[in-house]
Protein backbone atom coordinates (compact mmCIF):
# COMPACT_ATOMS: atom_id res chain seq x y z
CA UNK A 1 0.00 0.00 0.00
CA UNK A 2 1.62 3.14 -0.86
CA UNK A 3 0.57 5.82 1.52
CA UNK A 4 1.37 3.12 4.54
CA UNK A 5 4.80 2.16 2.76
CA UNK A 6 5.78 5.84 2.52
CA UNK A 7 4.73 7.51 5.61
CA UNK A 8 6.45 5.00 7.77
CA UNK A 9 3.99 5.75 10.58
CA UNK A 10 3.91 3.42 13.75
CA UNK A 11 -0.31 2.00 14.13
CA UNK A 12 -2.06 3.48 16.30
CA UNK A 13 -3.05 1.57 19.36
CA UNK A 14 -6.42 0.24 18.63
CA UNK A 15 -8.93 -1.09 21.25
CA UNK A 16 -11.13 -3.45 19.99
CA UNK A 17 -14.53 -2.64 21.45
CA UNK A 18 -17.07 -4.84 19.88
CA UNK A 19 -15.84 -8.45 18.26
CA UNK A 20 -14.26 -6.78 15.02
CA UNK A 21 -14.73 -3.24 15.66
CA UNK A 22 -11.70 -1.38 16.24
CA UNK A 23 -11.48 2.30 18.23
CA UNK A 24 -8.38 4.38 19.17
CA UNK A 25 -9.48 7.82 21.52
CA UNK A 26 -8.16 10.97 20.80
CA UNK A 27 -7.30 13.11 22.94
CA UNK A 28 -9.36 15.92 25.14
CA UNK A 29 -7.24 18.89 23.23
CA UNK A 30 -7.43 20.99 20.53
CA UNK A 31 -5.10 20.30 17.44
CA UNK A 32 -1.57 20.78 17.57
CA UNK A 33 2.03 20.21 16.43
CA UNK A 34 2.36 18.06 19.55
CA UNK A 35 -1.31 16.09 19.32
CA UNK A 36 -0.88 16.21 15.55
CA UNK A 37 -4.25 16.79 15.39
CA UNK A 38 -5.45 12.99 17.20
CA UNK A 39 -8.23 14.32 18.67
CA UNK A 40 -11.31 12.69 17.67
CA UNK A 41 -12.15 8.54 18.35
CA UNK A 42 -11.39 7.02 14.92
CA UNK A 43 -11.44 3.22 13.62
CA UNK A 44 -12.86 0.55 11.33
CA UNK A 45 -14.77 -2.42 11.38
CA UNK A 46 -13.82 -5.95 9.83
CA UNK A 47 -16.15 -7.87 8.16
CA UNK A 48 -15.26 -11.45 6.43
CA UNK A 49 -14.66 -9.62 2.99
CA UNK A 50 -13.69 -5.90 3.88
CA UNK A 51 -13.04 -3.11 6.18
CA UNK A 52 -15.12 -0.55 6.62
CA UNK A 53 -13.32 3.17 8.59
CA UNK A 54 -15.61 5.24 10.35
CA UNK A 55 -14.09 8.58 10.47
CA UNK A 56 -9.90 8.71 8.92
CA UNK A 57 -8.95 11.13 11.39
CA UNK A 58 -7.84 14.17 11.73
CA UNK A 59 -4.49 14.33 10.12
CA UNK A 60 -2.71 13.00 6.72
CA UNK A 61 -0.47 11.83 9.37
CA UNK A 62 -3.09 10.82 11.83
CA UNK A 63 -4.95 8.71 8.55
CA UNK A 64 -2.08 7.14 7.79
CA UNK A 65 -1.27 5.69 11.53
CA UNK A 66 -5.08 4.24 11.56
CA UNK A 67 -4.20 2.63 7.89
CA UNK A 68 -1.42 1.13 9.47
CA UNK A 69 -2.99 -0.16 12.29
CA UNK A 70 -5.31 -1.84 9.88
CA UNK A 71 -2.69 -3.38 8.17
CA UNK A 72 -1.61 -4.64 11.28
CA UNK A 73 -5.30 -6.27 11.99
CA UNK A 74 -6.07 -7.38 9.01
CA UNK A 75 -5.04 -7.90 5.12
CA UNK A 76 -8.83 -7.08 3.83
CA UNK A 77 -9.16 -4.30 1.84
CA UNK A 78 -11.29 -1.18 2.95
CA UNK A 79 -14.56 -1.24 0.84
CA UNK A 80 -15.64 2.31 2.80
CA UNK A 81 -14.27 5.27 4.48
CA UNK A 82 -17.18 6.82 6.53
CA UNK A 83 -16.83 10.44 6.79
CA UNK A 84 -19.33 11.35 9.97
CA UNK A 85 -19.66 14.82 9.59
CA UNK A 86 -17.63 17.94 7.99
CA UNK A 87 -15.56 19.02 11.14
CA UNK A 88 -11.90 18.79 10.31
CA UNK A 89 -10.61 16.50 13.44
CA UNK A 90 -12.79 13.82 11.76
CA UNK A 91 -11.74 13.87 8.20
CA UNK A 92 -8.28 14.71 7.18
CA UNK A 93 -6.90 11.20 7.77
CA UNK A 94 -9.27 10.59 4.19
CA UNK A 95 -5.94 11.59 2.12
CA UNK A 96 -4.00 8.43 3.56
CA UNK A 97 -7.13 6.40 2.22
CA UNK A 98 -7.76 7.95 -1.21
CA UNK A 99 -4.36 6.76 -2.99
CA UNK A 100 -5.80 3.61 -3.38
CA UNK A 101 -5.80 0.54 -0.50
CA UNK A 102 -4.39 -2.93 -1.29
CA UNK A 103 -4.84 -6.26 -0.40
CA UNK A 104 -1.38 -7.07 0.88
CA UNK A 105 0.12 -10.67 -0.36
CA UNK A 106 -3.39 -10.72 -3.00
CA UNK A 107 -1.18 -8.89 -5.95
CA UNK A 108 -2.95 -6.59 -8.55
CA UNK A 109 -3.35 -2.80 -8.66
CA UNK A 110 -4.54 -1.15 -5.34
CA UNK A 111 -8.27 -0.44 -5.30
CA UNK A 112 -10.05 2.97 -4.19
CA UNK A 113 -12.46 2.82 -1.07
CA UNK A 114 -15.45 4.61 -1.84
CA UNK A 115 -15.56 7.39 0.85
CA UNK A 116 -19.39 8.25 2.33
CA UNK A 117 -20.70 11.13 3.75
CA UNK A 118 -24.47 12.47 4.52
CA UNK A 119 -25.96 14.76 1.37
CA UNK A 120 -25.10 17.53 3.08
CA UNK A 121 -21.51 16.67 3.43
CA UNK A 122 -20.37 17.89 0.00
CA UNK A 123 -22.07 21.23 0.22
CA UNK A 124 -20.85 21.98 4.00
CA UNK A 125 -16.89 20.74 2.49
CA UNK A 126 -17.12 23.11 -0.07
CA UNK A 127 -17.82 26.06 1.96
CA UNK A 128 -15.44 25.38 5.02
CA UNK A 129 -12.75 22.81 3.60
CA UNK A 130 -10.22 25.08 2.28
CA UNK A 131 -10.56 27.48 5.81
CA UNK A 132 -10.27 24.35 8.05
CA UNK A 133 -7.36 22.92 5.83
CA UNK A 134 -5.61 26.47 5.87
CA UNK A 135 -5.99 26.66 9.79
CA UNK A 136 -4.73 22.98 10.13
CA UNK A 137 -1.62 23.49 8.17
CA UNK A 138 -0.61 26.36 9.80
CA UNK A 139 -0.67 24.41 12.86
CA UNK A 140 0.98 21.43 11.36
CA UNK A 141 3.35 21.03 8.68
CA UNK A 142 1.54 21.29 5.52
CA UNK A 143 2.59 18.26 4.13
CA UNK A 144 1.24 16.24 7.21
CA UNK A 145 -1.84 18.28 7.52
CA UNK A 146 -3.96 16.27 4.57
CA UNK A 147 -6.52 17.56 1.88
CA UNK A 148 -10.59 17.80 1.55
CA UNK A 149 -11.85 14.46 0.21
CA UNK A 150 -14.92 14.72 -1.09
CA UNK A 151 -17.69 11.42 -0.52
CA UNK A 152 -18.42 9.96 -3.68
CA UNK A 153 -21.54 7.82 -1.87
CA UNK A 154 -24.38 9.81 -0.77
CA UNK A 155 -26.25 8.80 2.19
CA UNK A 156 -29.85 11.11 2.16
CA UNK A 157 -31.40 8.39 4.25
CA UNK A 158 -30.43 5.25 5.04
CA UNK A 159 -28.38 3.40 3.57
CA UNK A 160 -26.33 -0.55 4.40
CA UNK A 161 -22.81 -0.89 3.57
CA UNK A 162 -21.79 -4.57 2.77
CA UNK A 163 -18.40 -6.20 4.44
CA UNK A 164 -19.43 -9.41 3.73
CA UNK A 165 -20.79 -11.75 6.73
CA UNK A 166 -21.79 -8.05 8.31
CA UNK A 167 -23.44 -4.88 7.20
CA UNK A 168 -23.38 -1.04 8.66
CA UNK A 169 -26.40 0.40 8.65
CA UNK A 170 -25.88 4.05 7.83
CA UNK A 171 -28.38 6.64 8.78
CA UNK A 172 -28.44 10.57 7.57
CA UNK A 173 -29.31 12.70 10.66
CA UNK A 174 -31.90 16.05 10.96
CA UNK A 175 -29.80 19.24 11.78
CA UNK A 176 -28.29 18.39 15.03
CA UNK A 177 -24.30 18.63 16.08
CA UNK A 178 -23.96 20.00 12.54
CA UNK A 179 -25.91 19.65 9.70
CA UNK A 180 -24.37 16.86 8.26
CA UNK A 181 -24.36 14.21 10.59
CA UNK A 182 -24.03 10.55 9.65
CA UNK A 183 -24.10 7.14 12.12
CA UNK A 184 -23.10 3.58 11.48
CA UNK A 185 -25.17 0.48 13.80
CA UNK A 186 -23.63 -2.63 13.94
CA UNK A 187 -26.63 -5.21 14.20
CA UNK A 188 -24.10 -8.03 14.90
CA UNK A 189 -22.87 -6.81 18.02
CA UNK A 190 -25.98 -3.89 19.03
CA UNK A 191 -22.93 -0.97 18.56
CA UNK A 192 -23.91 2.28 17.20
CA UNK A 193 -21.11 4.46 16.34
CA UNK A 194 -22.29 7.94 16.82
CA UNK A 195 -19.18 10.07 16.17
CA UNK A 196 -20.01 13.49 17.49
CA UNK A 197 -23.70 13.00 18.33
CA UNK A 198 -22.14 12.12 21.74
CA UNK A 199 -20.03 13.70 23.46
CA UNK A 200 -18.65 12.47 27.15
CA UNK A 201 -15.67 14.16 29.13
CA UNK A 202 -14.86 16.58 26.89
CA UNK A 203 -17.48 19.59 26.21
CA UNK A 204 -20.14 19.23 23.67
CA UNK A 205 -19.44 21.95 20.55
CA UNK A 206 -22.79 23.19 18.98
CA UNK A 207 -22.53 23.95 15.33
CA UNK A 208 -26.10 22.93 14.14
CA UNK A 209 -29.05 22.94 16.02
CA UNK A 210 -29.74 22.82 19.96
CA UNK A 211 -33.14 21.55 19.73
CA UNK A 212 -32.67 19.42 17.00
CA UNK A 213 -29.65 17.89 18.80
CA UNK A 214 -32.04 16.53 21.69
CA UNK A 215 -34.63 15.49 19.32
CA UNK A 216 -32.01 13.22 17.59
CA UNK A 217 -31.12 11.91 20.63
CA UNK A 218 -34.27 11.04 21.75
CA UNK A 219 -34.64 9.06 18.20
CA UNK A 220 -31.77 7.54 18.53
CA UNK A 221 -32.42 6.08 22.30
CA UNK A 222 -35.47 5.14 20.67
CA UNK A 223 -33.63 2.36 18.77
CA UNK A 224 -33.96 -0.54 20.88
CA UNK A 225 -31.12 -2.89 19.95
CA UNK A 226 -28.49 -0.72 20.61
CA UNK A 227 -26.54 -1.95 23.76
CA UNK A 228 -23.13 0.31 23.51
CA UNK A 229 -22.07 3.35 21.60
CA UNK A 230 -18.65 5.05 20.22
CA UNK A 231 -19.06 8.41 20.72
CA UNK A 232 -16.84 11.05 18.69
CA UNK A 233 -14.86 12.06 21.63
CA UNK A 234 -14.34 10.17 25.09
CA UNK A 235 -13.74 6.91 26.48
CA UNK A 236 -14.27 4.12 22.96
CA UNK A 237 -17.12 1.79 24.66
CA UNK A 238 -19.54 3.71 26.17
CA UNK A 239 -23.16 1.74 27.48
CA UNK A 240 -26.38 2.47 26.22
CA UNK A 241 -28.69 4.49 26.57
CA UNK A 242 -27.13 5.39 30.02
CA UNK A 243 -23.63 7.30 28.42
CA UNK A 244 -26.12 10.06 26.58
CA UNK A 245 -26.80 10.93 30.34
CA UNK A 246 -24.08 13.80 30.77
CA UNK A 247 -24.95 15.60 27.02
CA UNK A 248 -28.38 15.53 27.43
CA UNK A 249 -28.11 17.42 31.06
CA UNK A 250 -25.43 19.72 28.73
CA UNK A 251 -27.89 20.40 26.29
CA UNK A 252 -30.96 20.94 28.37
CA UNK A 253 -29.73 24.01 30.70
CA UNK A 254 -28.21 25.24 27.40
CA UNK A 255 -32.01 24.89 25.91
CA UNK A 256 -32.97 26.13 29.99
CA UNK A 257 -30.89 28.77 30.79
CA UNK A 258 -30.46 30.47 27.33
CA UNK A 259 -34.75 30.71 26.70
CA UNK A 260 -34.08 32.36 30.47
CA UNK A 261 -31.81 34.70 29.41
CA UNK A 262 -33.85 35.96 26.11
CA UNK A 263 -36.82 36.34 28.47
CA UNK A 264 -34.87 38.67 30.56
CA UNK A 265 -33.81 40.66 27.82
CA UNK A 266 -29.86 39.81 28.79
CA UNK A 267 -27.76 40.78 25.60
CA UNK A 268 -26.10 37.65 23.93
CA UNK A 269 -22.69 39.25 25.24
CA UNK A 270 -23.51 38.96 28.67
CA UNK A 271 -25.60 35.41 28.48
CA UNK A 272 -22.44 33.48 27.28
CA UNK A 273 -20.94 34.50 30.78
CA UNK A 274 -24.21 33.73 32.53
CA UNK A 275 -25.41 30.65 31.05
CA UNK A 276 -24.32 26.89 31.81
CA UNK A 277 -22.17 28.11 34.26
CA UNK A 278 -22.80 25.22 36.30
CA UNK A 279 -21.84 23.04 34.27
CA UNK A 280 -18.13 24.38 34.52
CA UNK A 281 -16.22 21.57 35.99
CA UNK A 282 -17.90 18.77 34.52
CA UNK A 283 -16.38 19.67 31.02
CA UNK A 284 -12.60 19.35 29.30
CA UNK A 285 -12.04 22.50 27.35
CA UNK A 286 -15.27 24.37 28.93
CA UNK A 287 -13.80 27.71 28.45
CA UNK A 288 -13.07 27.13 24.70
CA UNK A 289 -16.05 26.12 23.32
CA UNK A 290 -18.77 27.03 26.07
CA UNK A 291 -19.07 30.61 24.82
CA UNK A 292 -19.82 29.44 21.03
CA UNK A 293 -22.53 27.10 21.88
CA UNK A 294 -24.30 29.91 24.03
CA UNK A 295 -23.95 32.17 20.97
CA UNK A 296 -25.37 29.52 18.70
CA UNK A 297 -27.86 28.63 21.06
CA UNK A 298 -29.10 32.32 21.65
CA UNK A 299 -29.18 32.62 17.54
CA UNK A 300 -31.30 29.42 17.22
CA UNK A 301 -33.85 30.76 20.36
CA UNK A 302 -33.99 34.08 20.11
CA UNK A 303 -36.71 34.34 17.69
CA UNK A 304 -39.01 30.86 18.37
């Protein structure tokens, strides 16, 4: 494979947290020359044909350690490279992917994975890609920092991706974290991989909806036969419904305390130092993102 022969990055180290499905946690920082920008929970699932990634990561260099730690796993080939959502911790890994992924010790010429992403995906890459890759690279080197990969499969629905022996069942979320939010269930082992739908440890960031985020939520603790969850950030192997807990307290006295604020005619300046505040110390990186999701919040509210 040529992007794992000629990075020469060491695999990550994996946990395996369902029978075949494969999770490494990022970190609770923001991207840097130090984290390299390993910040989100990335992995892949094996199926008796193919691999399937569900988010590359957030790196070139970061994609290329998670290819290699597939090539440690397994010699299948990856069929799919599941793009969650358009925030740039969860998708510049896709460049380490998109030269083309062999079947070591099969021969032939490497094969593309397709690379999958809600409808909304393309649209929301297009109008942030180039900012978010500018931003990464100047935090990085360049050359490790990766490029926009663009899905080629559109899910506007639902939609099953076949490994062979196992299927992900792909589902196209309602405005919620962002407006492009995408989740892969696992039927075989009840494991819904939720990327940044949940949130645990580290603060939630709002760049969608507020309501919309609880209503997905609710459908999504709705779904019966889930019994564990990967959430985007936090520990891999989270139980279910019990680990949507902490967010959903988040997002209520954010829904609370902001309709509170409106009502008392406090200017969106002051309510991002007035609202939430109790949730202070329950939070990694509170102070950096807290402020924005009051802001977005107060946008969403102000005018229901």
């Amino acid at each position: 494979m040529r992007a794992f022969a000629e990075s020469g990055a060491p695999p990550l180290v994996m946990k395996e947290v369902a029978p075949g499905i494969f999770f490494r946690r990022g970190v609770d920082e923001d991207a840097s020359a130090a984290n390299e920008g390993a910040i989100a929970n990335i992995g892949f699932v094996i199926g008796r044909e193919a691999v399937a990634v569900f988010d590359p990561g957030g790196s070139l260099i970061d994609g290329q350690r998670l290819l290699a730690a597939i090539r440690k796993t397994t010699p299948l080939p990856v069929r799919y490279v599941v793009l969650s959502h358009a925030h740039p911790d969860h998708i510049f890994g896709a460049g380490a992917f998109a030269a083309g992924v062999a079947s070591p010790g099969q021969g032939g010429d490497a094969t593309s994975p397709q690379f999958v992403g809600h409808a909304r995906l393309p649209g929301a890459l297009a109008a942030r890609g180039e900012y978010y890759r500018k931003r990464l690279a100047a935090v990085l080197k360049p050359e490790r920092a990766g490029t926009v990969v663009m899905p080629g499969l559109i899910v506007s629905d639902r939609m099953s991706l076949d490994l062979g022996g196992r299927k992900l069942e792909l589902t196209a979320h309602p405005i919620a974290h962002t407006d492009n939010d995408l989740t892969a269930f696992d039927p075989q082992t009840g494991t819904l991989l939720a990327s940044d739908l949940l949130f645990i440890q580290r603060i939630p960031s709002l760049d969608g909806s507020l309501r919309g985020w609880l209503k997905v939520l609710a459908a999504l603790k709705a779904q019966r036969a889930t019994k564990r969850a990967v959430p985007g950030h936090g520990p891999t192997g989270v139980d279910w419904p019990q680990a949507t807990a902490d967010l959903e307290r988040y997002l209520g006295t954010l829904l609370r305390e902001t309709r509170e604020a409106i009502r008392k005619n406090i200017p969106i300046e002051e309510a991002v130092n007035v609202v939430g505040q109790s949730e202070r110390r329950r939070w990694a990186l509170f102070d950096d993102y807290h402020g924005g999701n009051v802001t977005q919040a107060f946008k969403e509210l102000e005018w229901e």
